[in-house]
C-alpha atoms as a PDB file:
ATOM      1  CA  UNK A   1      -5.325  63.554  -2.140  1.00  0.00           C
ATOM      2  CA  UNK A   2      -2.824  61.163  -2.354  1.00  0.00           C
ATOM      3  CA  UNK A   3       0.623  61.964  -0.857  1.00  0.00           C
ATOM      4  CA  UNK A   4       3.836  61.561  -2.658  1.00  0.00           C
ATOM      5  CA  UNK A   5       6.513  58.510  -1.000  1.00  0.00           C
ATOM      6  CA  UNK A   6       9.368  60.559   0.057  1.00  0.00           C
ATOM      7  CA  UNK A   7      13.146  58.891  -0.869  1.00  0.00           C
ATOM      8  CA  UNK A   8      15.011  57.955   2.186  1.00  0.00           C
ATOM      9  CA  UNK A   9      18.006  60.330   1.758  1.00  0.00           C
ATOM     10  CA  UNK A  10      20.168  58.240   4.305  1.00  0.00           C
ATOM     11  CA  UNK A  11      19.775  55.118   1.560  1.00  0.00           C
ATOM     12  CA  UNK A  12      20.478  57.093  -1.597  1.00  0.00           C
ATOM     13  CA  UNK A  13      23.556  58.369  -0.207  1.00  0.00           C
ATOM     14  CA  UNK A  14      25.123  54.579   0.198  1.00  0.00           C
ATOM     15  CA  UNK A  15      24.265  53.390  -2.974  1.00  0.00           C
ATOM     16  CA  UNK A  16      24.230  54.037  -6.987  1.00  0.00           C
ATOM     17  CA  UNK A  17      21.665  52.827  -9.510  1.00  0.00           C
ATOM     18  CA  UNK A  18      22.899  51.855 -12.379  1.00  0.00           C
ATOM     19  CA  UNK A  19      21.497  52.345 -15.867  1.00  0.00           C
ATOM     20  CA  UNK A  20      20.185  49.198 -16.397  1.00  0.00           C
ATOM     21  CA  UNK A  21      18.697  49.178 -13.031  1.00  0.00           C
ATOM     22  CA  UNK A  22      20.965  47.167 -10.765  1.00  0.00           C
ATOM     23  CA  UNK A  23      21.748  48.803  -7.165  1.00  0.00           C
ATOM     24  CA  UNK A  24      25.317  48.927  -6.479  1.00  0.00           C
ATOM     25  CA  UNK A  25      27.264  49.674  -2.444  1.00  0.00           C
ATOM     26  CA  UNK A  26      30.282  49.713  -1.231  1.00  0.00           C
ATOM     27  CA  UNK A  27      32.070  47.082   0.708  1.00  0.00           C
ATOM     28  CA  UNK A  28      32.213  47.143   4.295  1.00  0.00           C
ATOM     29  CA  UNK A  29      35.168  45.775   6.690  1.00  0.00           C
ATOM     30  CA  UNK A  30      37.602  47.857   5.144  1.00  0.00           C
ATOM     31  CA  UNK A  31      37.744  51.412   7.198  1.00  0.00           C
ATOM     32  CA  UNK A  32      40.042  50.431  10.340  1.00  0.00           C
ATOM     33  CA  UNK A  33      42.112  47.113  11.171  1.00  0.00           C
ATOM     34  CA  UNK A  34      43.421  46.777   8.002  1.00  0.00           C
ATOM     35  CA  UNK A  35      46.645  45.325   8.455  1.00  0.00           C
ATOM     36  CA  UNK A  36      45.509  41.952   9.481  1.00  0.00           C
ATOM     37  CA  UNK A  37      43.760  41.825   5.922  1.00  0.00           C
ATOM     38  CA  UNK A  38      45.815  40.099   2.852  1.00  0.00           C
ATOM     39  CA  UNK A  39      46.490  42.526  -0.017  1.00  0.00           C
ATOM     40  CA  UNK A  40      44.067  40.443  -2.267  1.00  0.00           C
ATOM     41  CA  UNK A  41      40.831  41.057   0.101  1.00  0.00           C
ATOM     42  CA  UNK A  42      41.702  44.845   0.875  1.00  0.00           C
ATOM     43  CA  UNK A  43      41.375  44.599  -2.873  1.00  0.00           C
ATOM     44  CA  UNK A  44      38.627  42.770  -3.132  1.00  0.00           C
ATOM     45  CA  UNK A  45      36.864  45.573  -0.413  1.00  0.00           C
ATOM     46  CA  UNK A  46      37.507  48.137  -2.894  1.00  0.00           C
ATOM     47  CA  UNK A  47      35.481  47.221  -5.434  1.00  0.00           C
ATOM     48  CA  UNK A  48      31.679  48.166  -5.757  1.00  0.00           C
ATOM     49  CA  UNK A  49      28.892  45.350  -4.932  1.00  0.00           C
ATOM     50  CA  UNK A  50      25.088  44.274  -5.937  1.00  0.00           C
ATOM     51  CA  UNK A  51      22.724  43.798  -3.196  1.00  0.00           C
ATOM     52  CA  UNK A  52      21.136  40.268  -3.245  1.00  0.00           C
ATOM     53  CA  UNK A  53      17.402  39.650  -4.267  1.00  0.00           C
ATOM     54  CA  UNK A  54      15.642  40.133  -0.545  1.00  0.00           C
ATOM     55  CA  UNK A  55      17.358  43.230   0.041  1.00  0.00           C
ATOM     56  CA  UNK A  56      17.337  45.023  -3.288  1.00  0.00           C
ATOM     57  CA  UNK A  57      13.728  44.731  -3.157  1.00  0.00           C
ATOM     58  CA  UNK A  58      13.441  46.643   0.471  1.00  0.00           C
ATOM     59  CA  UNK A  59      16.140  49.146  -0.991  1.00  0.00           C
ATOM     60  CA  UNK A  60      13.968  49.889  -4.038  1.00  0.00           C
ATOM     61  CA  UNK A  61      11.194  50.456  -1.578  1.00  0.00           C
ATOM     62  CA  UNK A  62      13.307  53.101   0.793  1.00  0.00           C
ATOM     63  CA  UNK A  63      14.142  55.006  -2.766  1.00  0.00           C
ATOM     64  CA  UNK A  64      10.767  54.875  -4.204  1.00  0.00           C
ATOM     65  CA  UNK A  65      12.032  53.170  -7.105  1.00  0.00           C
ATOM     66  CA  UNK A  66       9.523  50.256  -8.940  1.00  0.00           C
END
């Protein structure tokens, strides 16, 4: 019998799959120290990101998605 892969829970809870497929997390650098930041990159940290190639691929593997 072949066993089911299980979703890491700890992954799916950092990031959001699109419809089309794309995997999308939040910035980090942007919880404490923020006053030395410019207005323009605490800005920039608020805004949603895609993983790059190598790691989307070992994401889609800890969510069990092809």
């Amino acid at each position: 019998m072949k066993n089911k892969m299980k979703t890491k829970k700890s992954v799916l809870r950092r990031v959001k799959i699109t419809a089309s497929g794309k995997i999308l997390h939040g910035s980090n650098f942007k919880r404490h120290l923020r006053r030395n930041k410019t207005k323009s990159q605490l800005r920039r940290l608020k805004k949603t990101k895609e993983f790059s190639s190598a790691v989307n691929l070992k994401v889609k593997k800890a969510l069990g998605v092809s």
